[in-house]
PDB file of N, CA and C in Angstrom:
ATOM      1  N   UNK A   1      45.717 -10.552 -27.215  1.00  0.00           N
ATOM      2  CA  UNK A   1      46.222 -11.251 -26.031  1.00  0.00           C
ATOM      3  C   UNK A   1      46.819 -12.599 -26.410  1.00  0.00           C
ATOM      4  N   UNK A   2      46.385 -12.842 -27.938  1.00  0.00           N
ATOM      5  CA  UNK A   2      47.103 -14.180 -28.253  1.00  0.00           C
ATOM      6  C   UNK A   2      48.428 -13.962 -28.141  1.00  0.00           C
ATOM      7  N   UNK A   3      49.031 -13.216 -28.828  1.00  0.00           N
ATOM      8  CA  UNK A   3      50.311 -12.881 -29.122  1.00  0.00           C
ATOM      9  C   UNK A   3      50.911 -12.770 -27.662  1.00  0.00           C
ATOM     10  N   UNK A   4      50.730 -12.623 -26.931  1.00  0.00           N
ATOM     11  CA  UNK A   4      51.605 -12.465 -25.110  1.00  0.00           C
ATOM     12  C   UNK A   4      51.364 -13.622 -24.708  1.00  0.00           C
ATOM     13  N   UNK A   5      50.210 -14.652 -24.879  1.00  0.00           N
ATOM     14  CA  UNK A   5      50.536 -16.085 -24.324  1.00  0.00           C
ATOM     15  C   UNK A   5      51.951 -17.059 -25.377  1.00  0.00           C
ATOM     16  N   UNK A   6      51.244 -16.707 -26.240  1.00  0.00           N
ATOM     17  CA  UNK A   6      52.545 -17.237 -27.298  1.00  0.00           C
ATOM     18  C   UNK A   6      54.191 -17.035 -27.196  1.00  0.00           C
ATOM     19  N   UNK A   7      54.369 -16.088 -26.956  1.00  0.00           N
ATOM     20  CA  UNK A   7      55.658 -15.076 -26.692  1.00  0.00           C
ATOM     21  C   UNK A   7      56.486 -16.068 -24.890  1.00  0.00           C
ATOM     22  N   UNK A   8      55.149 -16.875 -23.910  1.00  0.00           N
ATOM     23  CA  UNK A   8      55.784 -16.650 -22.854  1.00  0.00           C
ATOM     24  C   UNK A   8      55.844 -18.267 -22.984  1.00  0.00           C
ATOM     25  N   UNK A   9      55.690 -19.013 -23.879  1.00  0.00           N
ATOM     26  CA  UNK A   9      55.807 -20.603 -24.275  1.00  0.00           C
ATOM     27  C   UNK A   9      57.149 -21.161 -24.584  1.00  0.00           C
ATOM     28  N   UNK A  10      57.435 -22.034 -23.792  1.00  0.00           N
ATOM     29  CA  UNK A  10      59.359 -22.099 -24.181  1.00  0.00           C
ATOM     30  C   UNK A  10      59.188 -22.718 -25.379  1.00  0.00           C
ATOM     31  N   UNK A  11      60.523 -22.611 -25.519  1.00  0.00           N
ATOM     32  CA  UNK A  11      61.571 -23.024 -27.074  1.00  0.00           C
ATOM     33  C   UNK A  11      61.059 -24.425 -27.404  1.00  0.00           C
ATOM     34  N   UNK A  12      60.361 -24.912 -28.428  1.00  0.00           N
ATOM     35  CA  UNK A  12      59.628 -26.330 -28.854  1.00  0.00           C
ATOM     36  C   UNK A  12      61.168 -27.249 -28.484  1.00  0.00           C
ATOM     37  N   UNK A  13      61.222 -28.111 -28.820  1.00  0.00           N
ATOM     38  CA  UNK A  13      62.223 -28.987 -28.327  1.00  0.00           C
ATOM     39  C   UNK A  13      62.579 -29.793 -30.142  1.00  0.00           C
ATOM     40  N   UNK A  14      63.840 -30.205 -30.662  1.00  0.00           N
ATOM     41  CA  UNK A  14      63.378 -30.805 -31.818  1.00  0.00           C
ATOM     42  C   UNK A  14      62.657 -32.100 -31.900  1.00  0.00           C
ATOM     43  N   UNK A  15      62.125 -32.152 -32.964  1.00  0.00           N
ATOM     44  CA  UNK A  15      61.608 -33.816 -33.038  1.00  0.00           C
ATOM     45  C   UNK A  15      62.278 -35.050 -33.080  1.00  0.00           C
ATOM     46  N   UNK A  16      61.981 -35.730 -32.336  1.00  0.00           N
ATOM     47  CA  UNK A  16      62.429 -36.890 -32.309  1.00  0.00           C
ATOM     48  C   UNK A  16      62.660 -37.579 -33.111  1.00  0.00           C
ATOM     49  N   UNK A  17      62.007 -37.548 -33.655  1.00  0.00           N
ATOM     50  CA  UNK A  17      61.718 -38.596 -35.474  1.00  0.00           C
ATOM     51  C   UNK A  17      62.029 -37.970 -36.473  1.00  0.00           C
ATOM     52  N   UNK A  18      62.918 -36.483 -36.104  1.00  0.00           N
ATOM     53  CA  UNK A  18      63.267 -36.220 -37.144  1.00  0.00           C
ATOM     54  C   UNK A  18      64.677 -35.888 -37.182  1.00  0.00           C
ATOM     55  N   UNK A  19      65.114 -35.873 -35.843  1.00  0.00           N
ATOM     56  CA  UNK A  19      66.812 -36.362 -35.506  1.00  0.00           C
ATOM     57  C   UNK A  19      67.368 -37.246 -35.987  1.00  0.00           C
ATOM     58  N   UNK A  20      66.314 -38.616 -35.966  1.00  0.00           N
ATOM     59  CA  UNK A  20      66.678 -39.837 -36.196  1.00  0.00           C
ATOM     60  C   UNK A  20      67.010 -39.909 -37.641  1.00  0.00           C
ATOM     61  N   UNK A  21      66.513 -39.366 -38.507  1.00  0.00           N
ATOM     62  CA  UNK A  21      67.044 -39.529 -40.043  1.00  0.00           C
ATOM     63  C   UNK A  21      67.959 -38.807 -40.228  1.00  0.00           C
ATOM     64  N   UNK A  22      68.736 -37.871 -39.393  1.00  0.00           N
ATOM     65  CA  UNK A  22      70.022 -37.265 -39.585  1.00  0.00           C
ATOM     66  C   UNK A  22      70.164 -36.126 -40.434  1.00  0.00           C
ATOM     67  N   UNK A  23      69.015 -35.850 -41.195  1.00  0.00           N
ATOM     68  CA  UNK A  23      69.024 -35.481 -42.361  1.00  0.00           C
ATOM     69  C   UNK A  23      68.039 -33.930 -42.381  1.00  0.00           C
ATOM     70  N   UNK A  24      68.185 -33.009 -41.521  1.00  0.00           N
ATOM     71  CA  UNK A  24      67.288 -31.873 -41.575  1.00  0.00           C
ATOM     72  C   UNK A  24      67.061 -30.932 -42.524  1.00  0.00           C
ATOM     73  N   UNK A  25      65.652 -31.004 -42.892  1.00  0.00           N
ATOM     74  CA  UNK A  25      65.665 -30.144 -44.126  1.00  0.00           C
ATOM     75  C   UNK A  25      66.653 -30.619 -45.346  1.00  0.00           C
ATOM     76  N   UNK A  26      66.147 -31.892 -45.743  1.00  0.00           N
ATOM     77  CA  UNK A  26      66.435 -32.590 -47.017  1.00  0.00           C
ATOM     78  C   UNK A  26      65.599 -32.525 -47.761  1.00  0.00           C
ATOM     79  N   UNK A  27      65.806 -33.244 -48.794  1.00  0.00           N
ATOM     80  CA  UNK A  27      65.370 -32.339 -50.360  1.00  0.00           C
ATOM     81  C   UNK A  27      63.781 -33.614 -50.590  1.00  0.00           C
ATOM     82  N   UNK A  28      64.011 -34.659 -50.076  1.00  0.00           N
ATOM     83  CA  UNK A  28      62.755 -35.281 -50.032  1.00  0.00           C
ATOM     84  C   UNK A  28      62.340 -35.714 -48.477  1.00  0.00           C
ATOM     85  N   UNK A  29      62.076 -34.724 -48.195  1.00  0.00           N
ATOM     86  CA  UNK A  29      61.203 -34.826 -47.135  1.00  0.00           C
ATOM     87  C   UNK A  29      60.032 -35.392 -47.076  1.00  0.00           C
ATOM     88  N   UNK A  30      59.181 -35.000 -48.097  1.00  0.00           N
ATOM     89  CA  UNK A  30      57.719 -35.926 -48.457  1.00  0.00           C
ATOM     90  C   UNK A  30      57.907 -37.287 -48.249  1.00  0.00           C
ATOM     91  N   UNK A  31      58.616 -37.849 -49.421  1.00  0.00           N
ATOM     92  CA  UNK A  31      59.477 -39.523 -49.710  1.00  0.00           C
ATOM     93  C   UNK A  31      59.742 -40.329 -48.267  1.00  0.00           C
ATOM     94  N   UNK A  32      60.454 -39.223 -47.053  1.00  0.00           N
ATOM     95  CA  UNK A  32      60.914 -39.616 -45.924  1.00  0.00           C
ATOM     96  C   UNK A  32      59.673 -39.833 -44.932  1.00  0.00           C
ATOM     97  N   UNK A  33      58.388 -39.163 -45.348  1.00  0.00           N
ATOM     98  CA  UNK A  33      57.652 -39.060 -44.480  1.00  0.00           C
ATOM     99  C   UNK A  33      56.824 -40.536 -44.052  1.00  0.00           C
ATOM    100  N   UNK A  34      56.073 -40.523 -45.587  1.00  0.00           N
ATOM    101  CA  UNK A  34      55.601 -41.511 -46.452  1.00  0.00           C
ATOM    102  C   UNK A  34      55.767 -42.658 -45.807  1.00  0.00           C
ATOM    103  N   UNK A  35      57.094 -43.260 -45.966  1.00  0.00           N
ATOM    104  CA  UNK A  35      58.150 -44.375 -45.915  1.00  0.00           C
ATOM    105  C   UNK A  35      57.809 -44.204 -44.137  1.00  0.00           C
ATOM    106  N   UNK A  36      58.210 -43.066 -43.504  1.00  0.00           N
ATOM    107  CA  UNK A  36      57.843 -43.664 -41.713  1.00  0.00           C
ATOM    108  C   UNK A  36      56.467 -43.944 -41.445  1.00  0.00           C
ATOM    109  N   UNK A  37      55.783 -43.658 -42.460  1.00  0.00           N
ATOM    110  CA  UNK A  37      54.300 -43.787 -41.830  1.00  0.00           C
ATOM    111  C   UNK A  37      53.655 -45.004 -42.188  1.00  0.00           C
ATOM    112  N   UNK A  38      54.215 -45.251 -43.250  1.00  0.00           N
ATOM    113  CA  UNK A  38      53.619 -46.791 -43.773  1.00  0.00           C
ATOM    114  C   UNK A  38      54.543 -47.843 -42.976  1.00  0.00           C
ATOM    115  N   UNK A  39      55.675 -47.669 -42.748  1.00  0.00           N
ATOM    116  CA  UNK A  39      56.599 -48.538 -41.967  1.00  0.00           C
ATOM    117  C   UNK A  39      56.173 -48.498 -40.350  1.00  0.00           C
ATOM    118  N   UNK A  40      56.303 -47.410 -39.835  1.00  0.00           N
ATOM    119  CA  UNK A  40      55.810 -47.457 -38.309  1.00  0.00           C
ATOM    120  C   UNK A  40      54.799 -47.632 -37.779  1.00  0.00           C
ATOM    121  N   UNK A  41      53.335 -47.501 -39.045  1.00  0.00           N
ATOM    122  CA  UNK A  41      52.292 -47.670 -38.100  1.00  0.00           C
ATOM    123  C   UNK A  41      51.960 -48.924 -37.259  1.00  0.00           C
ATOM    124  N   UNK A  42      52.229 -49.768 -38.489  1.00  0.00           N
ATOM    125  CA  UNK A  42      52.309 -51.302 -37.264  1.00  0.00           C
ATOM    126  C   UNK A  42      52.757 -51.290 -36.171  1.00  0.00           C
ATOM    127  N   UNK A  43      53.897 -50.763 -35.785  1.00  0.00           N
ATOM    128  CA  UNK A  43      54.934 -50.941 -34.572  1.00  0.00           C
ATOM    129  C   UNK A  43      54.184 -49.988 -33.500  1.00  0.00           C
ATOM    130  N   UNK A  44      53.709 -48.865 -33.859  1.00  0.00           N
ATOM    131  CA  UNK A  44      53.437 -48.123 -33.184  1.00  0.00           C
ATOM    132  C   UNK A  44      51.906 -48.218 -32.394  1.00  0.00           C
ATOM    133  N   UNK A  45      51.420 -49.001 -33.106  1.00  0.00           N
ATOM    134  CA  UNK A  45      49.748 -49.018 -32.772  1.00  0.00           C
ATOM    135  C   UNK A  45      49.804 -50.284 -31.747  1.00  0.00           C
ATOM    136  N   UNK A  46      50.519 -51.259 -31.651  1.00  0.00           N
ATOM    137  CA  UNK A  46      51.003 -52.555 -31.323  1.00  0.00           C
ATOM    138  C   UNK A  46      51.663 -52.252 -29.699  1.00  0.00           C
ATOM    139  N   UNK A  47      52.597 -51.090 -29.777  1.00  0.00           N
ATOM    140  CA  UNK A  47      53.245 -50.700 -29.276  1.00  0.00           C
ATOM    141  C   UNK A  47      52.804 -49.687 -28.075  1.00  0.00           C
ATOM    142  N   UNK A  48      51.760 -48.955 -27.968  1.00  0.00           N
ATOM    143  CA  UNK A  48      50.561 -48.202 -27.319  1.00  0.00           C
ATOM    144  C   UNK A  48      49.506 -49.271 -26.908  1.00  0.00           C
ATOM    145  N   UNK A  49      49.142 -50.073 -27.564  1.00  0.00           N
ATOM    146  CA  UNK A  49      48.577 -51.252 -26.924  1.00  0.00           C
ATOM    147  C   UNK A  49      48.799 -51.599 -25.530  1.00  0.00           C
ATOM    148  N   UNK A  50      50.079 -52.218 -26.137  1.00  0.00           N
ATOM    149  CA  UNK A  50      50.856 -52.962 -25.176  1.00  0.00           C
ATOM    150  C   UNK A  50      51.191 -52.256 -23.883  1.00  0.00           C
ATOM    151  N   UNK A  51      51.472 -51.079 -23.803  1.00  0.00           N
ATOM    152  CA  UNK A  51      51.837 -49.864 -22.354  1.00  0.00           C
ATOM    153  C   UNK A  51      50.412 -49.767 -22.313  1.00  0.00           C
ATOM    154  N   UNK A  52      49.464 -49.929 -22.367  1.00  0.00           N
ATOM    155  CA  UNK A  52      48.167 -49.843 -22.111  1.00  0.00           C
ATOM    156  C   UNK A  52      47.755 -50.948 -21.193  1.00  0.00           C
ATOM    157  N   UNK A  53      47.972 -52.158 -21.226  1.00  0.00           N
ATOM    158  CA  UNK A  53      48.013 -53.241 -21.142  1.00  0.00           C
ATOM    159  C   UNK A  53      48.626 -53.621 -19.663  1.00  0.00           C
ATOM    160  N   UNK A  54      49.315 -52.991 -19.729  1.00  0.00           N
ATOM    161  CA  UNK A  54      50.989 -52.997 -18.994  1.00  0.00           C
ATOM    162  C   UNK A  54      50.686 -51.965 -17.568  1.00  0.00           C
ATOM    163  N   UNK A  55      48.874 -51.526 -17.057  1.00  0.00           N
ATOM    164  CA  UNK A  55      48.987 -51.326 -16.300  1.00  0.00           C
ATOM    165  C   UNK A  55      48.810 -49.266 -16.502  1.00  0.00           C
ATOM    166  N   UNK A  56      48.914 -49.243 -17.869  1.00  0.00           N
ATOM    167  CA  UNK A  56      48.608 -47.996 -17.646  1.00  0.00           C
ATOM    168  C   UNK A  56      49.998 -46.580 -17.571  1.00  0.00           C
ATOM    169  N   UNK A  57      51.665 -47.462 -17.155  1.00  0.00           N
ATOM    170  CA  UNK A  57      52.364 -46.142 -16.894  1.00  0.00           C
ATOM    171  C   UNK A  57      52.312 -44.896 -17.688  1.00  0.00           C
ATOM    172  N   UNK A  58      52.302 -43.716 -16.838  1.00  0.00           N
ATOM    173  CA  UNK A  58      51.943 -42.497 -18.204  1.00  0.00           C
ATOM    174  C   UNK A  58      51.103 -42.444 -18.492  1.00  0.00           C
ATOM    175  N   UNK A  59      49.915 -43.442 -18.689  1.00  0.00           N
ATOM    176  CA  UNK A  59      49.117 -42.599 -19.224  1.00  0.00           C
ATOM    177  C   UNK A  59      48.310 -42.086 -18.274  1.00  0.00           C
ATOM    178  N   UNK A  60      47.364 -40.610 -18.677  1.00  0.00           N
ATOM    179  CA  UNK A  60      46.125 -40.050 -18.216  1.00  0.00           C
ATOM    180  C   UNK A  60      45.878 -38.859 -18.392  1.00  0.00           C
ATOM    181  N   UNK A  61      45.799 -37.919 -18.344  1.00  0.00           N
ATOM    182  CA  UNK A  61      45.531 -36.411 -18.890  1.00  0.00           C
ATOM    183  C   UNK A  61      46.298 -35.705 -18.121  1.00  0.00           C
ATOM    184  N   UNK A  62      46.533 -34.319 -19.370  1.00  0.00           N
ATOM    185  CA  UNK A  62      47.152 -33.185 -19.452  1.00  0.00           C
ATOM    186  C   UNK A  62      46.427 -31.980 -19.419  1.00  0.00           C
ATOM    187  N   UNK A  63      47.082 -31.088 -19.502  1.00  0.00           N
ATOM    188  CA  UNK A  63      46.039 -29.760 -19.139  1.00  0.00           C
ATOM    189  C   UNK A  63      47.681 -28.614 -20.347  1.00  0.00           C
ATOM    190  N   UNK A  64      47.179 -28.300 -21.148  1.00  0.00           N
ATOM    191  CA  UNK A  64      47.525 -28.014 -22.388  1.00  0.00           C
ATOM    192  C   UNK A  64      47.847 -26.473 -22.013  1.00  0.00           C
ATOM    193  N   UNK A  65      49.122 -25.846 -21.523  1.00  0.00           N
ATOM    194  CA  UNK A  65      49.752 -24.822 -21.060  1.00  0.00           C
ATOM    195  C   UNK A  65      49.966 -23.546 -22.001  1.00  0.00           C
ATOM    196  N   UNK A  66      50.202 -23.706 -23.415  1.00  0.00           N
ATOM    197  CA  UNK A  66      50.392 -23.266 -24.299  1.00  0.00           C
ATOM    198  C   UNK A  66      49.499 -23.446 -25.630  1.00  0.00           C
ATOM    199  N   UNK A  67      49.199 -22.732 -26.669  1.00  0.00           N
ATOM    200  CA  UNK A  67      48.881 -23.237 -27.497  1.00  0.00           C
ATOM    201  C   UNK A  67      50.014 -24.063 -28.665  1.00  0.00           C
ATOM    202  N   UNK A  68      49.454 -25.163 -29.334  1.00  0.00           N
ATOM    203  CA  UNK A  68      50.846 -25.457 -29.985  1.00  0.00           C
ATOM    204  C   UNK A  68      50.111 -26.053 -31.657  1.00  0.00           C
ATOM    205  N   UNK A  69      50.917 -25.274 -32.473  1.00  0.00           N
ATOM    206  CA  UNK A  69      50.073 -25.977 -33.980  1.00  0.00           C
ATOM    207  C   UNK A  69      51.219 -27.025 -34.594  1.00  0.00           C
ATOM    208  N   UNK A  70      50.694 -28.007 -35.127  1.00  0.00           N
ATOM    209  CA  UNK A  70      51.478 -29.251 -35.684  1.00  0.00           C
ATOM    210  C   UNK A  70      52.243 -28.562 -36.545  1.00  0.00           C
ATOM    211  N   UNK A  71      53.504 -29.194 -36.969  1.00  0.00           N
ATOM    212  CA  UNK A  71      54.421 -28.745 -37.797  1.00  0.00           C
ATOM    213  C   UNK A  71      54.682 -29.491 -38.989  1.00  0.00           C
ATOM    214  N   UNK A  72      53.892 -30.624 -38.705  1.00  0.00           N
ATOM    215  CA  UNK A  72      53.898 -32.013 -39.654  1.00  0.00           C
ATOM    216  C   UNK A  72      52.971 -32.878 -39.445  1.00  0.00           C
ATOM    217  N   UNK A  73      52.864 -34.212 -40.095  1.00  0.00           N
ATOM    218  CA  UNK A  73      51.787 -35.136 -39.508  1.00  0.00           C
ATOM    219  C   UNK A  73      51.669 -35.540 -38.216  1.00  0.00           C
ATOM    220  N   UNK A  74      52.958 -35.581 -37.780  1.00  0.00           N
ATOM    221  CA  UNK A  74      53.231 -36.304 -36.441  1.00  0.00           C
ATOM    222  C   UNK A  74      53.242 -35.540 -35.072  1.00  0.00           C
ATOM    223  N   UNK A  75      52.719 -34.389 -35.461  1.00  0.00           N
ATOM    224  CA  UNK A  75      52.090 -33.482 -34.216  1.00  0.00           C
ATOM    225  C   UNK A  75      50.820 -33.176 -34.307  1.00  0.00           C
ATOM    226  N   UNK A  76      49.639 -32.434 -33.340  1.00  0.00           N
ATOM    227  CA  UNK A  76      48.840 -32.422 -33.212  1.00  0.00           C
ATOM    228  C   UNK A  76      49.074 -31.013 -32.991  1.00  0.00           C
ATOM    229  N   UNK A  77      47.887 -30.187 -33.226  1.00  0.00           N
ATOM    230  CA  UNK A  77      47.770 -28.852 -32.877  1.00  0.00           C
ATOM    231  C   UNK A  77      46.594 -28.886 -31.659  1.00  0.00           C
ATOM    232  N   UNK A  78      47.093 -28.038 -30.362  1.00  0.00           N
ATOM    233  CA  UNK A  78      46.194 -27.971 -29.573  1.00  0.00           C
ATOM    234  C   UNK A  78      46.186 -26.240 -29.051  1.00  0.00           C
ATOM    235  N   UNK A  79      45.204 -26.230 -28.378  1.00  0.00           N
ATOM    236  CA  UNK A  79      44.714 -24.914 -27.818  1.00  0.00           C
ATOM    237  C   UNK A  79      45.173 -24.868 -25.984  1.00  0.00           C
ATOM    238  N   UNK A  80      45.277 -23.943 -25.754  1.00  0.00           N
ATOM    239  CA  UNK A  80      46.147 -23.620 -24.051  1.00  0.00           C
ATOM    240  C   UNK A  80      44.512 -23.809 -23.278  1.00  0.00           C
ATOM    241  N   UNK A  81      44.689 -24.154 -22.063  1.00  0.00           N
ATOM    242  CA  UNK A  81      43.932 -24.612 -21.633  1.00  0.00           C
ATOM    243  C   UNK A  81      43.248 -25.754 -22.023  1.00  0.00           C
ATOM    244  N   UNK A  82      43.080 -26.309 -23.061  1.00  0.00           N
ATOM    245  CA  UNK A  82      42.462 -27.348 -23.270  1.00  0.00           C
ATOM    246  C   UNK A  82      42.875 -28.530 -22.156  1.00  0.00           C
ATOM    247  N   UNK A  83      42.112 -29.857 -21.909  1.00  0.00           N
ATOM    248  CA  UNK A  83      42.947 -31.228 -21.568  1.00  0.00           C
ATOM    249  C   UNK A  83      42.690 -32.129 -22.463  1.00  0.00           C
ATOM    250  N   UNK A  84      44.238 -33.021 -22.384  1.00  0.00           N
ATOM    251  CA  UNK A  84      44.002 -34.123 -23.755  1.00  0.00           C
ATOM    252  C   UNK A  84      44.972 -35.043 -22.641  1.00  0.00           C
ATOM    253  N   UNK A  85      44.479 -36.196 -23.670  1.00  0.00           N
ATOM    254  CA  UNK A  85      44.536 -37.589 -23.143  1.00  0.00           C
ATOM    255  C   UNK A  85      45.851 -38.079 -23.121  1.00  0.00           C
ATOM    256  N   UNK A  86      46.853 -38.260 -22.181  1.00  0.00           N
ATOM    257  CA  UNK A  86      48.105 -38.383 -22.748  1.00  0.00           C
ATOM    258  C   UNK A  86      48.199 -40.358 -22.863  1.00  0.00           C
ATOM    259  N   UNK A  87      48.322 -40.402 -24.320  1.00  0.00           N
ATOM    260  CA  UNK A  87      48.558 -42.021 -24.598  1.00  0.00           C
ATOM    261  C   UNK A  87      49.483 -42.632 -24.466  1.00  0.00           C
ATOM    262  N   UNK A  88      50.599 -41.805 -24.661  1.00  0.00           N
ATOM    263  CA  UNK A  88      52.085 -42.199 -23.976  1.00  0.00           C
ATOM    264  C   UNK A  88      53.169 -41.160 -24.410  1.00  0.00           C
ATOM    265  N   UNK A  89      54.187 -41.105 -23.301  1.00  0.00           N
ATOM    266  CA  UNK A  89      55.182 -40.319 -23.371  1.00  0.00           C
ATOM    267  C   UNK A  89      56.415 -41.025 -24.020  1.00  0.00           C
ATOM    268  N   UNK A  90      56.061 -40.552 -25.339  1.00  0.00           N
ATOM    269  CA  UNK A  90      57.671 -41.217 -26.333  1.00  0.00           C
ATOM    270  C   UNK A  90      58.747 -40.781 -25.805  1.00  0.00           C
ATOM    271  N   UNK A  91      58.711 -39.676 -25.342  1.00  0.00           N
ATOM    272  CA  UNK A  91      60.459 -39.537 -25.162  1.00  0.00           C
ATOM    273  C   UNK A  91      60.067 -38.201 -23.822  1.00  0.00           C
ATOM    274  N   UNK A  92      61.383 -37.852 -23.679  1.00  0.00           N
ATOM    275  CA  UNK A  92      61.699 -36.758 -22.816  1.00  0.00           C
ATOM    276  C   UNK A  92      60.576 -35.655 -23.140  1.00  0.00           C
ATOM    277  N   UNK A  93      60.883 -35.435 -24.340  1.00  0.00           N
ATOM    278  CA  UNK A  93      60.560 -34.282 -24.835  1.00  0.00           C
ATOM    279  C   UNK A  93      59.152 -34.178 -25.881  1.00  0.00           C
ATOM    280  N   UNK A  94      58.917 -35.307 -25.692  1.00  0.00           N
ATOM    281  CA  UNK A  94      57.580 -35.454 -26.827  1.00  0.00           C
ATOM    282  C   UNK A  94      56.421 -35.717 -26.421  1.00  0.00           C
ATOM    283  N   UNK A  95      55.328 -35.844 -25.860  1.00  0.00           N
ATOM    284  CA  UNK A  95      54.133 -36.396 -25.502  1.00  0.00           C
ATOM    285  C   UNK A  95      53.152 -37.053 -26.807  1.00  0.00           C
ATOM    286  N   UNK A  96      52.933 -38.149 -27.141  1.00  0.00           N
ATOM    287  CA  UNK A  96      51.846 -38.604 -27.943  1.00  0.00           C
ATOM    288  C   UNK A  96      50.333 -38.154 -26.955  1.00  0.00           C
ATOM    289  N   UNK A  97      49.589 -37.365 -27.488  1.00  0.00           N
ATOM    290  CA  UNK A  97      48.306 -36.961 -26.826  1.00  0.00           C
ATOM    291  C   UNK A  97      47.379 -37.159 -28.019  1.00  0.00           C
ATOM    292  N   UNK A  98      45.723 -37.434 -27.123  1.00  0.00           N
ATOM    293  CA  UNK A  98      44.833 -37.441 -28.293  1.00  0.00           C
ATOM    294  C   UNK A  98      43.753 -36.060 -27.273  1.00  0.00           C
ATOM    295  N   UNK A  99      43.279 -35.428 -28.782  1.00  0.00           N
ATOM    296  CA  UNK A  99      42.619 -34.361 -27.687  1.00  0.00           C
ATOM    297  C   UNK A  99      40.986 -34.834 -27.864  1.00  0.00           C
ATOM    298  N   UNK A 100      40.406 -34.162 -26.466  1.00  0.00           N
ATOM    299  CA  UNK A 100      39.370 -34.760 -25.886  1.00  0.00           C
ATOM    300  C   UNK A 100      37.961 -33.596 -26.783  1.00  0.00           C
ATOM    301  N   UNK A 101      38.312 -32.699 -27.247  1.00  0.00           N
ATOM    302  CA  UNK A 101      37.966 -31.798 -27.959  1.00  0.00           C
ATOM    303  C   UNK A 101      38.032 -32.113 -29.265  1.00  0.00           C
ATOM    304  N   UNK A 102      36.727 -31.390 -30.213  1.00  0.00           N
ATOM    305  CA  UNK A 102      37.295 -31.603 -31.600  1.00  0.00           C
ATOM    306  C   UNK A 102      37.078 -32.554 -32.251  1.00  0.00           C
ATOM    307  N   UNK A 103      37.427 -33.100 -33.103  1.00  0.00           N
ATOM    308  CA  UNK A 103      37.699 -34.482 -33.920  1.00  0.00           C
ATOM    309  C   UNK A 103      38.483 -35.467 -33.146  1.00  0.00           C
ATOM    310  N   UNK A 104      39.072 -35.115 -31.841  1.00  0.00           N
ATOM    311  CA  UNK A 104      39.948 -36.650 -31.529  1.00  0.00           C
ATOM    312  C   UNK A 104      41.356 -36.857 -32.024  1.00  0.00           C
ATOM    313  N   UNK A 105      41.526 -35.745 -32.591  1.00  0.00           N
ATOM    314  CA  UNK A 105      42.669 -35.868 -33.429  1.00  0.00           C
ATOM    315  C   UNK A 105      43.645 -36.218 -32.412  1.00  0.00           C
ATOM    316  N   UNK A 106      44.987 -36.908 -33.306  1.00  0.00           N
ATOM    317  CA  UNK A 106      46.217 -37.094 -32.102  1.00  0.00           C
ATOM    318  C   UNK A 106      47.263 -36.970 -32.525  1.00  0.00           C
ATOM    319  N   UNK A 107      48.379 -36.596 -31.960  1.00  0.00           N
ATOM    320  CA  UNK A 107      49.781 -36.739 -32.417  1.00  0.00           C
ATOM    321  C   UNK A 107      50.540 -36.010 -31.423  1.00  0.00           C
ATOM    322  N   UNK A 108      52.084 -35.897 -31.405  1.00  0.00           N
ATOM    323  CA  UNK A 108      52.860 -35.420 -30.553  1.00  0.00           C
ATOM    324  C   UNK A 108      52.504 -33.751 -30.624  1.00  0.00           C
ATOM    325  N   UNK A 109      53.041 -33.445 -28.969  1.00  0.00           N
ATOM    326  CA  UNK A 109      53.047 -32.334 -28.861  1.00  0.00           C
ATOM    327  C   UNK A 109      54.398 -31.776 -27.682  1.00  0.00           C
ATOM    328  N   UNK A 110      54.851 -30.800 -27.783  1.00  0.00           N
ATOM    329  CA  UNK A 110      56.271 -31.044 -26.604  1.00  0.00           C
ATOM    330  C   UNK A 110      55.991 -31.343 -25.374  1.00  0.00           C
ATOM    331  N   UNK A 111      56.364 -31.692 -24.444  1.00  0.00           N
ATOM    332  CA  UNK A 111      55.893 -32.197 -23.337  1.00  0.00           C
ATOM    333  C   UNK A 111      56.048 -30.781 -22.238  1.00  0.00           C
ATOM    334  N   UNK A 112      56.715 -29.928 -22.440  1.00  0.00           N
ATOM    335  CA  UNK A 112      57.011 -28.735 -22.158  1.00  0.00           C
ATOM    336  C   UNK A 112      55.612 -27.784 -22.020  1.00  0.00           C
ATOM    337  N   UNK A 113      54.941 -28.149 -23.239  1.00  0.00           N
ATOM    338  CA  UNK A 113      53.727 -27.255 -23.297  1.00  0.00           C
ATOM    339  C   UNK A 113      52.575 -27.792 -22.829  1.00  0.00           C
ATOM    340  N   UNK A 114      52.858 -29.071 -21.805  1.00  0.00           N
ATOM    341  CA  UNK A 114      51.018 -29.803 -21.537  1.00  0.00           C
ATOM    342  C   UNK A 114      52.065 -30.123 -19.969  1.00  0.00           C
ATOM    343  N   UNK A 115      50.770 -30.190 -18.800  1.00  0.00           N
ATOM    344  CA  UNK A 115      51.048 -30.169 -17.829  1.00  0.00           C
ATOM    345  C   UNK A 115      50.407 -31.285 -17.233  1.00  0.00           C
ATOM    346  N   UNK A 116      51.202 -32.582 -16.570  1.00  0.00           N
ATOM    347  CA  UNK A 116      50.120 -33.909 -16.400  1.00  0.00           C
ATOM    348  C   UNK A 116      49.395 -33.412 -14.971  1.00  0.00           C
ATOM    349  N   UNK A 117      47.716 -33.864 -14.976  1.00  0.00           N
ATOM    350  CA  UNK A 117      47.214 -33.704 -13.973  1.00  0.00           C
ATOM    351  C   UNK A 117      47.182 -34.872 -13.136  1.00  0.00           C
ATOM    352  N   UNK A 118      46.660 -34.309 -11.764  1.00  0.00           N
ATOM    353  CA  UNK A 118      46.962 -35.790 -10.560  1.00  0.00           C
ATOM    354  C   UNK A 118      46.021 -36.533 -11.098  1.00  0.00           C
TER     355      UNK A 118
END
C-alpha cells in the first residue's frame, strides 16, 4: 500500500538552493555543498530567530500528506501523516520543518507535501 500513496504525491518542486548555483548536476557538488553550509549557517540561524521574534508569521504545524525522503542535507525525510513544526516557509515551494517525531531532525521539505493546520 506504500507504493499507491507514493504514486498519488505530486511532482517535488526543484530546490531552491540549488537553482541558485545555476549549476545542476556539476562535477563538485560535495565542494558546493560544504561551502553553503559553512557560509549560510550564520545567516540562517540569525535569520529564523528573527521571524520568530517578529510575532511568529508562518510559523506552526503541518500535518505531513505524503511521505517524502531527503535528497540531500538540506531536506528532511518525513513520514505521511506525521505533524512537524513548520519553522518557516523559505519560499513558495519549500517549507523548513522540524519533525516532532524521532530525533528532531529538520530541513526542507516541498510545501506541496505538508498541509498547515488551523
Amino acid at each position: 500500500s506504500s507504493s499507491s500513496s507514493s504514486s498519488s504525491a505530486p511532482p517535488a518542486p526543484a530546490p531552491s538552493w540549488g537553482a541558485a548555483k545555476g549549476r545542476p548536476g556539476g562535477g563538485d557538488r560535495g565542494g558546493g555543498f560544504l561551502q553553503a553550509r559553512g557560509g549560510g549557517g550564520g545567516s540562517s540561524s540569525s535569520s529564523s530567530s528573527s521571524a520568530a521574534d517578529a510575532g511568529g508569521d508562518g510559523v506552526g504545524y503541518a500535518k505531513v500528506l505524503y511521505a517524502w525522503v531527503a535528497r540531500d542535507e538540506n531536506e528532511v525525510s518525513v513520514e505521511a501523516e506525521e505533524v512537524v513544526k513548520i519553522i518557516r516557509k523559505s519560499s513558495e515551494n519549500w517549507w523548513f520543518v522540524q519533525r516532532t517525531t524521532g530525533g528532531g531532525e529538520s530541513g526542507h521539505v516541498p510545501s506541496t507535501y505538508v498541509q498547515e493546520m488551523e
